[in-house]
PDB file of N, CA and C in Angstrom:
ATOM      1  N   UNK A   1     151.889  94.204 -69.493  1.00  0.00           N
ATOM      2  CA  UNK A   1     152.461  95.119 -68.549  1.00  0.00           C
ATOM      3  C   UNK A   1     153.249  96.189 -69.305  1.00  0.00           C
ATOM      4  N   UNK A   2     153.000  97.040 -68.919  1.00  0.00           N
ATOM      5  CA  UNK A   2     154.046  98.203 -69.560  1.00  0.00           C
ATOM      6  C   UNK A   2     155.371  98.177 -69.230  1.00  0.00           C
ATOM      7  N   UNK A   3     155.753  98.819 -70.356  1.00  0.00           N
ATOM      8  CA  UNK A   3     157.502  98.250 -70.468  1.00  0.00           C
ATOM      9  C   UNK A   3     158.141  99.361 -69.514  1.00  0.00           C
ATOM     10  N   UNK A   4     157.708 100.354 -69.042  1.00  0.00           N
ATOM     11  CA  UNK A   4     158.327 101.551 -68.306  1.00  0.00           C
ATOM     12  C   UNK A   4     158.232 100.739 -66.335  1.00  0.00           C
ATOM     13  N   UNK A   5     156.888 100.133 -66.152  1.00  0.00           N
ATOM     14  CA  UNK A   5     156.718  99.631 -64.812  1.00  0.00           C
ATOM     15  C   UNK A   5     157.663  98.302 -64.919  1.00  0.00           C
ATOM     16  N   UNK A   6     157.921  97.760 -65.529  1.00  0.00           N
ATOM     17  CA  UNK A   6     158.444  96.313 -65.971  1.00  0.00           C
ATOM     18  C   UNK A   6     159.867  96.797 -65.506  1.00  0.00           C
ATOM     19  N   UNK A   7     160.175  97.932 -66.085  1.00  0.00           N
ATOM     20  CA  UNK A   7     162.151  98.135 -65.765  1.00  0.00           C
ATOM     21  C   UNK A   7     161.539  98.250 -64.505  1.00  0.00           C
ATOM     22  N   UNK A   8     160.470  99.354 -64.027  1.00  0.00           N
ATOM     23  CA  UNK A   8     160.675  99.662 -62.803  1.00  0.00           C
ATOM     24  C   UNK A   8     161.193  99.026 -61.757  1.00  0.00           C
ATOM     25  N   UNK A   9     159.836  97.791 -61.654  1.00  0.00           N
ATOM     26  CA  UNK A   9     159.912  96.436 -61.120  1.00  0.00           C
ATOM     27  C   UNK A   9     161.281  95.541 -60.645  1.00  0.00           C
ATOM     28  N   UNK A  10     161.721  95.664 -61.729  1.00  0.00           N
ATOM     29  CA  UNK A  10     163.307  94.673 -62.010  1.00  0.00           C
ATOM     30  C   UNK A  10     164.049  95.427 -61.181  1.00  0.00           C
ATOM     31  N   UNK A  11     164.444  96.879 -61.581  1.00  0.00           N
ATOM     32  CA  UNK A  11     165.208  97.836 -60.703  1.00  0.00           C
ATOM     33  C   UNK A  11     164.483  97.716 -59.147  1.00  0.00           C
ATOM     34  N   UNK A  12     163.683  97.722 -58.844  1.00  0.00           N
ATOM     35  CA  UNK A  12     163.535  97.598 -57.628  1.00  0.00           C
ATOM     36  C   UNK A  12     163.656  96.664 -56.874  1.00  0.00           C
ATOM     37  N   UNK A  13     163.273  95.433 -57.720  1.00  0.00           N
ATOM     38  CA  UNK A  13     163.520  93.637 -57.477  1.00  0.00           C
ATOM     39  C   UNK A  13     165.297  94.129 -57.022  1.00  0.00           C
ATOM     40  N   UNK A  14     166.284  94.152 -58.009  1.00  0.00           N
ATOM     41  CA  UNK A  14     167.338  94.130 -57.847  1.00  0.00           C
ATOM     42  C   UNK A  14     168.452  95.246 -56.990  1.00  0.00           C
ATOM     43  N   UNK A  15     167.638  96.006 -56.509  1.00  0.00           N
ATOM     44  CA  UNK A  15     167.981  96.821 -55.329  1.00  0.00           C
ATOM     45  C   UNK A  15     167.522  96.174 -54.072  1.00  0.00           C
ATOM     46  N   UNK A  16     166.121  95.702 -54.050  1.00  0.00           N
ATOM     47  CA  UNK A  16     165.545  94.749 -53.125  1.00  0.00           C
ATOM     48  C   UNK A  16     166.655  93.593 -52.603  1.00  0.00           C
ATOM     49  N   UNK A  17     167.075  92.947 -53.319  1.00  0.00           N
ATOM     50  CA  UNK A  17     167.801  92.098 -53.448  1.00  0.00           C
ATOM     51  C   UNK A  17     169.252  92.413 -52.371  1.00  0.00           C
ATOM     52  N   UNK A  18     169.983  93.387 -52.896  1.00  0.00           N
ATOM     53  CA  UNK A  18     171.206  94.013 -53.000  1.00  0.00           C
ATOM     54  C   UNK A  18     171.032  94.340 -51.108  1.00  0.00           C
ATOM     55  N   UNK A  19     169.793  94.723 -51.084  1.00  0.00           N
ATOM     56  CA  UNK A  19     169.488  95.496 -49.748  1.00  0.00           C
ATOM     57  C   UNK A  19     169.178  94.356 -48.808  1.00  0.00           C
ATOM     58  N   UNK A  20     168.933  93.436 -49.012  1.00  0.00           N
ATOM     59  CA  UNK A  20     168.713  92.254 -48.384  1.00  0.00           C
ATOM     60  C   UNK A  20     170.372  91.238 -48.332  1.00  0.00           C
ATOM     61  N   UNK A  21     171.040  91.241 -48.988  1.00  0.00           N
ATOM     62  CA  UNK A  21     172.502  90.552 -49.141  1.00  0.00           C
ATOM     63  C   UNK A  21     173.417  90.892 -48.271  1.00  0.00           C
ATOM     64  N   UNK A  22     173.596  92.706 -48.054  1.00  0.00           N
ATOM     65  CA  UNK A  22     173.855  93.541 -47.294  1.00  0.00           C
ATOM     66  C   UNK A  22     173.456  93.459 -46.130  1.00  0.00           C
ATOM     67  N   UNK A  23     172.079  93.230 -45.296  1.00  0.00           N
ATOM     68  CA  UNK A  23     172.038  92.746 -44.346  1.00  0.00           C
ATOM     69  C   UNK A  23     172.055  91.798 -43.728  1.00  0.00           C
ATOM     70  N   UNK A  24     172.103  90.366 -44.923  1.00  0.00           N
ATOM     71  CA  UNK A  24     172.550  89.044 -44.507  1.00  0.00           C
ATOM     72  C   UNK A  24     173.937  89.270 -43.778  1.00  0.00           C
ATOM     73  N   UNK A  25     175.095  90.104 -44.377  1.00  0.00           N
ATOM     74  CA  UNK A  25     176.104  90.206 -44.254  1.00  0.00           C
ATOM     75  C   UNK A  25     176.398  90.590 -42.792  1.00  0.00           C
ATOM     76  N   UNK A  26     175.373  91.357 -42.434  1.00  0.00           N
ATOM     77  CA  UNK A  26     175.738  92.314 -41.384  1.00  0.00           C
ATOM     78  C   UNK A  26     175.489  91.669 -40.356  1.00  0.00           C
ATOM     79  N   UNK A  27     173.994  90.712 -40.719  1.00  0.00           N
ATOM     80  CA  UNK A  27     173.828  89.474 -39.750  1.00  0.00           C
ATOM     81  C   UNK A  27     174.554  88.484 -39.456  1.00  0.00           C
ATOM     82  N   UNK A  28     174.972  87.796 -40.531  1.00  0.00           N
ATOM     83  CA  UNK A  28     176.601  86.855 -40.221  1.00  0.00           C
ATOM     84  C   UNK A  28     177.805  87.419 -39.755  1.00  0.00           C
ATOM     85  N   UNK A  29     177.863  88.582 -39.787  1.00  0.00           N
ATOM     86  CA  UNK A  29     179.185  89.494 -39.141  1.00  0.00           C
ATOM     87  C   UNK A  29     178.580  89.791 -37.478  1.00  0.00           C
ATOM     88  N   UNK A  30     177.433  89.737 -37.237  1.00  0.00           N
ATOM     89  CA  UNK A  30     176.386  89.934 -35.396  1.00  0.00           C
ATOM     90  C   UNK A  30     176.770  88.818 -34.864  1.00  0.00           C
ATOM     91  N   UNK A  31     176.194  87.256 -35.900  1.00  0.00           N
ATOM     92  CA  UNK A  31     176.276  85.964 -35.341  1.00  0.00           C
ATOM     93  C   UNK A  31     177.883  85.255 -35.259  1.00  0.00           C
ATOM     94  N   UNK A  32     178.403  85.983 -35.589  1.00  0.00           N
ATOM     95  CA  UNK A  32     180.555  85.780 -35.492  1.00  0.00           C
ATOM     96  C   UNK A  32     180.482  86.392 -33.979  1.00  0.00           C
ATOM     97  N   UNK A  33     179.910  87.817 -33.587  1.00  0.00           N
ATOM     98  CA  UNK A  33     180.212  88.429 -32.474  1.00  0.00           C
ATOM     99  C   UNK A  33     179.799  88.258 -31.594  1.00  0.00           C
ATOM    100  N   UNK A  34     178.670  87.629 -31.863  1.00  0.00           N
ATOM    101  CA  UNK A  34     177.737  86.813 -30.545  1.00  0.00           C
ATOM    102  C   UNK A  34     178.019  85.711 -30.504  1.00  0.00           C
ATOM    103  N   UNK A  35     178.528  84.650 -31.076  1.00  0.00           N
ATOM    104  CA  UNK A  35     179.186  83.498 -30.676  1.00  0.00           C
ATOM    105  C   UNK A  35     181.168  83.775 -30.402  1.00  0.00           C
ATOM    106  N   UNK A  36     181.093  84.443 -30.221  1.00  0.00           N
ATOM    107  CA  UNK A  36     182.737  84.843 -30.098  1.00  0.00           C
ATOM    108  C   UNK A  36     182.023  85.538 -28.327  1.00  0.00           C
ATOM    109  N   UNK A  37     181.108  86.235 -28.140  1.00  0.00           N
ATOM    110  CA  UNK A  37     181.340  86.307 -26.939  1.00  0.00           C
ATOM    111  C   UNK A  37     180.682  85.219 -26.121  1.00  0.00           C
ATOM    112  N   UNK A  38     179.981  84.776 -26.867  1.00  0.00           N
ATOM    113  CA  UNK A  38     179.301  83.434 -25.894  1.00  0.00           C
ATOM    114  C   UNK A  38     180.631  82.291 -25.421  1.00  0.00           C
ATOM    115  N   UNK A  39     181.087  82.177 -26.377  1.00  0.00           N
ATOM    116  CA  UNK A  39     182.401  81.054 -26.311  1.00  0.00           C
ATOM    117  C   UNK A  39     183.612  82.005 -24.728  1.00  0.00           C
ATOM    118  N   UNK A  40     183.713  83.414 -24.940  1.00  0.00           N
ATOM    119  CA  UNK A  40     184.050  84.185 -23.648  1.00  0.00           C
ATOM    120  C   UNK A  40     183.727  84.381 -22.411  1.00  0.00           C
ATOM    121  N   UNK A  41     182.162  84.140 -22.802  1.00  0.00           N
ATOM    122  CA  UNK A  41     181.657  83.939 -21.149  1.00  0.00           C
ATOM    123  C   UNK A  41     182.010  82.848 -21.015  1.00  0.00           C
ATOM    124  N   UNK A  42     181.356  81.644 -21.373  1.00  0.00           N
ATOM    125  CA  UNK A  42     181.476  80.301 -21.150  1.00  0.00           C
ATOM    126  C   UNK A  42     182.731  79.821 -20.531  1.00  0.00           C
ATOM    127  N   UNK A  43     183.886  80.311 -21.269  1.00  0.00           N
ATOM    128  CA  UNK A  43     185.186  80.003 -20.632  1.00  0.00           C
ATOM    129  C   UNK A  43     185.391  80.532 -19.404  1.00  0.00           C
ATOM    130  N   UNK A  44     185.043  81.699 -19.417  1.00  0.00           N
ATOM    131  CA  UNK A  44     184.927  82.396 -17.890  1.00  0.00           C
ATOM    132  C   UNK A  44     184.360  81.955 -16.817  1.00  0.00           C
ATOM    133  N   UNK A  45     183.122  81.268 -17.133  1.00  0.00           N
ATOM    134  CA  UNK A  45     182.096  80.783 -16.147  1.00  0.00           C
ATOM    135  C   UNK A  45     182.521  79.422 -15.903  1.00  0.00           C
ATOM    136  N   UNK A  46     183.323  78.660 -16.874  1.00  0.00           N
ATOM    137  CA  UNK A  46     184.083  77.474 -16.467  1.00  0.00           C
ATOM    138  C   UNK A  46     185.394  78.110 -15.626  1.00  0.00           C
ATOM    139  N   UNK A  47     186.147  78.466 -15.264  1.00  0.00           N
ATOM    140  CA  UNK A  47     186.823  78.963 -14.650  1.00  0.00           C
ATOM    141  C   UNK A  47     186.334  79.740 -13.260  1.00  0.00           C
ATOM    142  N   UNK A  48     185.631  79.677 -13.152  1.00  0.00           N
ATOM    143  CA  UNK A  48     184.686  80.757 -11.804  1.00  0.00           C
ATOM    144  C   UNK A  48     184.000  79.339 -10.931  1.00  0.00           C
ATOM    145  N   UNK A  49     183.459  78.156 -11.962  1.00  0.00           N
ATOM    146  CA  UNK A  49     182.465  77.783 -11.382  1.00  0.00           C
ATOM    147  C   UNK A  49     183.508  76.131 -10.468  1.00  0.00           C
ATOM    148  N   UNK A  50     184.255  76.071 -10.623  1.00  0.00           N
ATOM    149  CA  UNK A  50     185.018  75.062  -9.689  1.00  0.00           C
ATOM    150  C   UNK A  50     184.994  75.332  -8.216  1.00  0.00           C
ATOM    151  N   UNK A  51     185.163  76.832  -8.159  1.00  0.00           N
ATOM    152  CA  UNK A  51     185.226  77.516  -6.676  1.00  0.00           C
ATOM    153  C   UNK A  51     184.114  76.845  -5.742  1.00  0.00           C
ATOM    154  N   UNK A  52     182.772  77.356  -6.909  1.00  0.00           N
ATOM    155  CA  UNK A  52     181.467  77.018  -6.465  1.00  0.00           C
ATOM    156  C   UNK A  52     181.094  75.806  -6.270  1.00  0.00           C
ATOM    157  N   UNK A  53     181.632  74.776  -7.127  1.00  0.00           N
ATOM    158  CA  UNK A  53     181.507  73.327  -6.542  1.00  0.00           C
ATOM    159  C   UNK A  53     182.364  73.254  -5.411  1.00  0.00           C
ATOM    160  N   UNK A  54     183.456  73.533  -5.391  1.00  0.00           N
ATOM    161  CA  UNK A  54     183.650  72.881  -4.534  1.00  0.00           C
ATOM    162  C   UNK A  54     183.392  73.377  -2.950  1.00  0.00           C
ATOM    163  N   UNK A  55     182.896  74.776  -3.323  1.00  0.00           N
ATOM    164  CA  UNK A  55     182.122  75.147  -1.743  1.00  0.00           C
ATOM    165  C   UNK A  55     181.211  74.466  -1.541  1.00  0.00           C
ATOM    166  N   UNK A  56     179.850  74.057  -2.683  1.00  0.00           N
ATOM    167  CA  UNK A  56     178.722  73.456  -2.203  1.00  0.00           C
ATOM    168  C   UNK A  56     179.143  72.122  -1.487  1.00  0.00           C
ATOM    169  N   UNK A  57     180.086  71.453  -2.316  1.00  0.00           N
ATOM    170  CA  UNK A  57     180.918  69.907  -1.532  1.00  0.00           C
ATOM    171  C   UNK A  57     181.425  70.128   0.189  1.00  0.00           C
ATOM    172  N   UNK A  58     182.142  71.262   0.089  1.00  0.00           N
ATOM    173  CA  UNK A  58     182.153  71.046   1.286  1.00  0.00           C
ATOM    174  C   UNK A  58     180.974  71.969   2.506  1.00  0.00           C
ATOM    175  N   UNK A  59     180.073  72.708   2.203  1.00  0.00           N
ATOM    176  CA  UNK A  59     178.826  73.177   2.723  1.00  0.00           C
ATOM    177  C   UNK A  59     177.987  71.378   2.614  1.00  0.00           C
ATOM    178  N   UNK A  60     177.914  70.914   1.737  1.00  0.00           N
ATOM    179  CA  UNK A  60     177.295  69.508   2.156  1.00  0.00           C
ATOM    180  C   UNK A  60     178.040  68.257   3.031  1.00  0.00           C
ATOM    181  N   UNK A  61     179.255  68.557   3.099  1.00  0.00           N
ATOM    182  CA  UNK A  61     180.378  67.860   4.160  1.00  0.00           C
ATOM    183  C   UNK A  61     179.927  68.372   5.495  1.00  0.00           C
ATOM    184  N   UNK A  62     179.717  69.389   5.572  1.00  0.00           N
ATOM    185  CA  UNK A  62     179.830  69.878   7.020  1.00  0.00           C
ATOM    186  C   UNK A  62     178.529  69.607   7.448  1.00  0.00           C
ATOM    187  N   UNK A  63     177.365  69.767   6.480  1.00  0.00           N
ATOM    188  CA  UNK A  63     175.810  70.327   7.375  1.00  0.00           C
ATOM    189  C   UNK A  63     175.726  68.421   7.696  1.00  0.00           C
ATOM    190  N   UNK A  64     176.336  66.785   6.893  1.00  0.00           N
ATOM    191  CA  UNK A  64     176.253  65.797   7.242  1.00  0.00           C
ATOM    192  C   UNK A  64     176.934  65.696   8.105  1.00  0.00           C
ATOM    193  N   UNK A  65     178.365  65.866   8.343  1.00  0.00           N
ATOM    194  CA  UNK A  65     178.812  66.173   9.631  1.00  0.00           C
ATOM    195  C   UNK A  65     177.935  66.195  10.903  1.00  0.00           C
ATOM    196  N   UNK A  66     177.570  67.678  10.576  1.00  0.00           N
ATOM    197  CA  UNK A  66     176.561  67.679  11.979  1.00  0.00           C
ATOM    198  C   UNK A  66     175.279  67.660  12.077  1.00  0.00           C
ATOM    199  N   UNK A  67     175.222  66.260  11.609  1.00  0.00           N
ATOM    200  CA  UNK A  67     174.468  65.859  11.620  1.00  0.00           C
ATOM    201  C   UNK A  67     174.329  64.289  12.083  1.00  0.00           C
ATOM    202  N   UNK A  68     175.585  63.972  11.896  1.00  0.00           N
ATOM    203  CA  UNK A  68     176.264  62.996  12.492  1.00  0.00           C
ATOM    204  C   UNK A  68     176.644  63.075  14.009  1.00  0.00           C
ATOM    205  N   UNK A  69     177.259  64.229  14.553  1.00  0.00           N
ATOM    206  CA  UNK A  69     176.713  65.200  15.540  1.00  0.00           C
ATOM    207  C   UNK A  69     175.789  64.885  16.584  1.00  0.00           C
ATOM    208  N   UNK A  70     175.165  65.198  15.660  1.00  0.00           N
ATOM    209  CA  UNK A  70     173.818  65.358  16.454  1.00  0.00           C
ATOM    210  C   UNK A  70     173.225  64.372  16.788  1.00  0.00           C
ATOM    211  N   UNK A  71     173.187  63.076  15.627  1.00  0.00           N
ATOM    212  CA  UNK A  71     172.792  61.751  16.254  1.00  0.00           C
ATOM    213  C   UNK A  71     173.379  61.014  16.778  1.00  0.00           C
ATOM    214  N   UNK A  72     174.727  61.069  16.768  1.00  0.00           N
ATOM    215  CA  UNK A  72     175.843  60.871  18.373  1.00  0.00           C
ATOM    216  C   UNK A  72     175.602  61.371  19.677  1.00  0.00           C
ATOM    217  N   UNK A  73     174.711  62.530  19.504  1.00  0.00           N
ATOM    218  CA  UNK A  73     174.349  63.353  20.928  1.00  0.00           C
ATOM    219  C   UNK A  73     173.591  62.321  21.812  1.00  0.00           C
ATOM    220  N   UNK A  74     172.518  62.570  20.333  1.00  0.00           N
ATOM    221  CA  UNK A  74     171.154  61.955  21.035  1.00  0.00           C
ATOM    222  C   UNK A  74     171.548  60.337  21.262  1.00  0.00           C
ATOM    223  N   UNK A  75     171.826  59.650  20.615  1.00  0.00           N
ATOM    224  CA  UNK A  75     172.416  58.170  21.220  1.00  0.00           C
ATOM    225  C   UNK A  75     173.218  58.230  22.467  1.00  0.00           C
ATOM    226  N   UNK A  76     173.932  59.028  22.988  1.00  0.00           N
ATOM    227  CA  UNK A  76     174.790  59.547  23.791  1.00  0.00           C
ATOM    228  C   UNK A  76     173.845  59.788  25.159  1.00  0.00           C
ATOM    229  N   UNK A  77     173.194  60.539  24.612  1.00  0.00           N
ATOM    230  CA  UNK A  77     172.020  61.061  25.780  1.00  0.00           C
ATOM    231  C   UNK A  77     171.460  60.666  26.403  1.00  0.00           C
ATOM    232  N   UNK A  78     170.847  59.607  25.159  1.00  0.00           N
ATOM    233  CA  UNK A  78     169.919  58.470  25.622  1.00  0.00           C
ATOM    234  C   UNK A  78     170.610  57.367  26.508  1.00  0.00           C
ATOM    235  N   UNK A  79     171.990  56.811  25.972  1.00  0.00           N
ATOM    236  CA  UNK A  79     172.632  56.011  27.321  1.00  0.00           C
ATOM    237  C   UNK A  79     173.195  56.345  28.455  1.00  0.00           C
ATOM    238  N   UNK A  80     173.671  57.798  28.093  1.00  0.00           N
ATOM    239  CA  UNK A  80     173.946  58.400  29.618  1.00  0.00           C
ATOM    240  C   UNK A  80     172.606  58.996  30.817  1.00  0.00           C
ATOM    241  N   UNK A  81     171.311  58.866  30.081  1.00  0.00           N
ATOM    242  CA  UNK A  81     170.272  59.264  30.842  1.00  0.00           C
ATOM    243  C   UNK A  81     170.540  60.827  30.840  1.00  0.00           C
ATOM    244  N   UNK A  82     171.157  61.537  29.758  1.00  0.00           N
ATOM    245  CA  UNK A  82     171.051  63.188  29.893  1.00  0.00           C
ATOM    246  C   UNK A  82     172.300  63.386  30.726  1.00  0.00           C
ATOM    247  N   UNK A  83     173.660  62.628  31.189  1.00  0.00           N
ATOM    248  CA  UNK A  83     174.156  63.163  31.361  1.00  0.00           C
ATOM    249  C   UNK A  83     174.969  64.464  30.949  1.00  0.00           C
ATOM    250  N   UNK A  84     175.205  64.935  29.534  1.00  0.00           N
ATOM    251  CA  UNK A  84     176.278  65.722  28.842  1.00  0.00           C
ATOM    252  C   UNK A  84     174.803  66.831  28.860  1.00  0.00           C
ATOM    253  N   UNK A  85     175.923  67.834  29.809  1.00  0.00           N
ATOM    254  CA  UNK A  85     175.346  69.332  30.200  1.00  0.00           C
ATOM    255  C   UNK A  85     175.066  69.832  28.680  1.00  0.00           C
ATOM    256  N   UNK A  86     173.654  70.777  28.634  1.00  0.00           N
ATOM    257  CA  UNK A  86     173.255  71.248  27.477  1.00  0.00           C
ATOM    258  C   UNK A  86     174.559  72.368  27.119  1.00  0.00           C
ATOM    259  N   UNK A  87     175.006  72.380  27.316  1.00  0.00           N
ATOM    260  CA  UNK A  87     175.745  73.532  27.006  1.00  0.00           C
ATOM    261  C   UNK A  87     176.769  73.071  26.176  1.00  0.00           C
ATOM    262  N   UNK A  88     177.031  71.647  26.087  1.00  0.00           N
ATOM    263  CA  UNK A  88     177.855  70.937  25.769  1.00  0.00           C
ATOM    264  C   UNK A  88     177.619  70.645  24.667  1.00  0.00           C
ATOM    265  N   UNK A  89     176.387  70.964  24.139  1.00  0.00           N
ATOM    266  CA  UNK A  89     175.618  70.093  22.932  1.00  0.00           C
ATOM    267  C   UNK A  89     176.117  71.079  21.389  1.00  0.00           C
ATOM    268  N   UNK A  90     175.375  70.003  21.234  1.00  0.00           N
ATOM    269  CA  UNK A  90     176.172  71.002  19.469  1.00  0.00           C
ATOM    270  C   UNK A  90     174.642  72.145  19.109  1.00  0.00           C
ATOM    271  N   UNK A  91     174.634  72.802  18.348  1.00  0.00           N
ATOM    272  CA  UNK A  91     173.580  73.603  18.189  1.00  0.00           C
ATOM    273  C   UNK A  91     173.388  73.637  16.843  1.00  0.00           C
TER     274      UNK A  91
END
């Protein structure tokens, strides 16, 4: 190999290099900022999401409720022979 392409080579190997280290850097300085905001949402969305349980808890309290309701009606209905006016009924 010629000794003029040979430096070339090396010099370019070692700029190659340099240019690649530099963007490792820049990448471990992205993956600090993207796990720094992931860890921000997360805390946030733990803080937001209690509300939401505990609406679905009680949206599933109520729809068994009446549902309970409702098969009180109909047992109801059935021994009174339809006495309790529809109007009376749950909907």
């Amino acid at each position: 190999m010629d000794s003029d392409l040979k430096s070339f080579l090396e010099k370019f190997a070692a700029r190659f290099e340099a240019s690649l280290d530099a963007v490792n850097k820049r990448l471990d300085g992205m993956d600090a900022r993207i796990e720094a905001s992931e860890k921000k949402l997360l805390a946030e969305f733990y803080k937001w999401a209690p509300i939401e349980v505990r609406l679905r808890a009680a949206e599933v309290q109520t729809l068994a409720l009446l549902e309970r309701i409702s098969l009180l009606e109909a047992r109801i209905d059935k021994i009174d022979g339809g006495f309790i006016a529809p109007s009376a009924k749950m909907q």
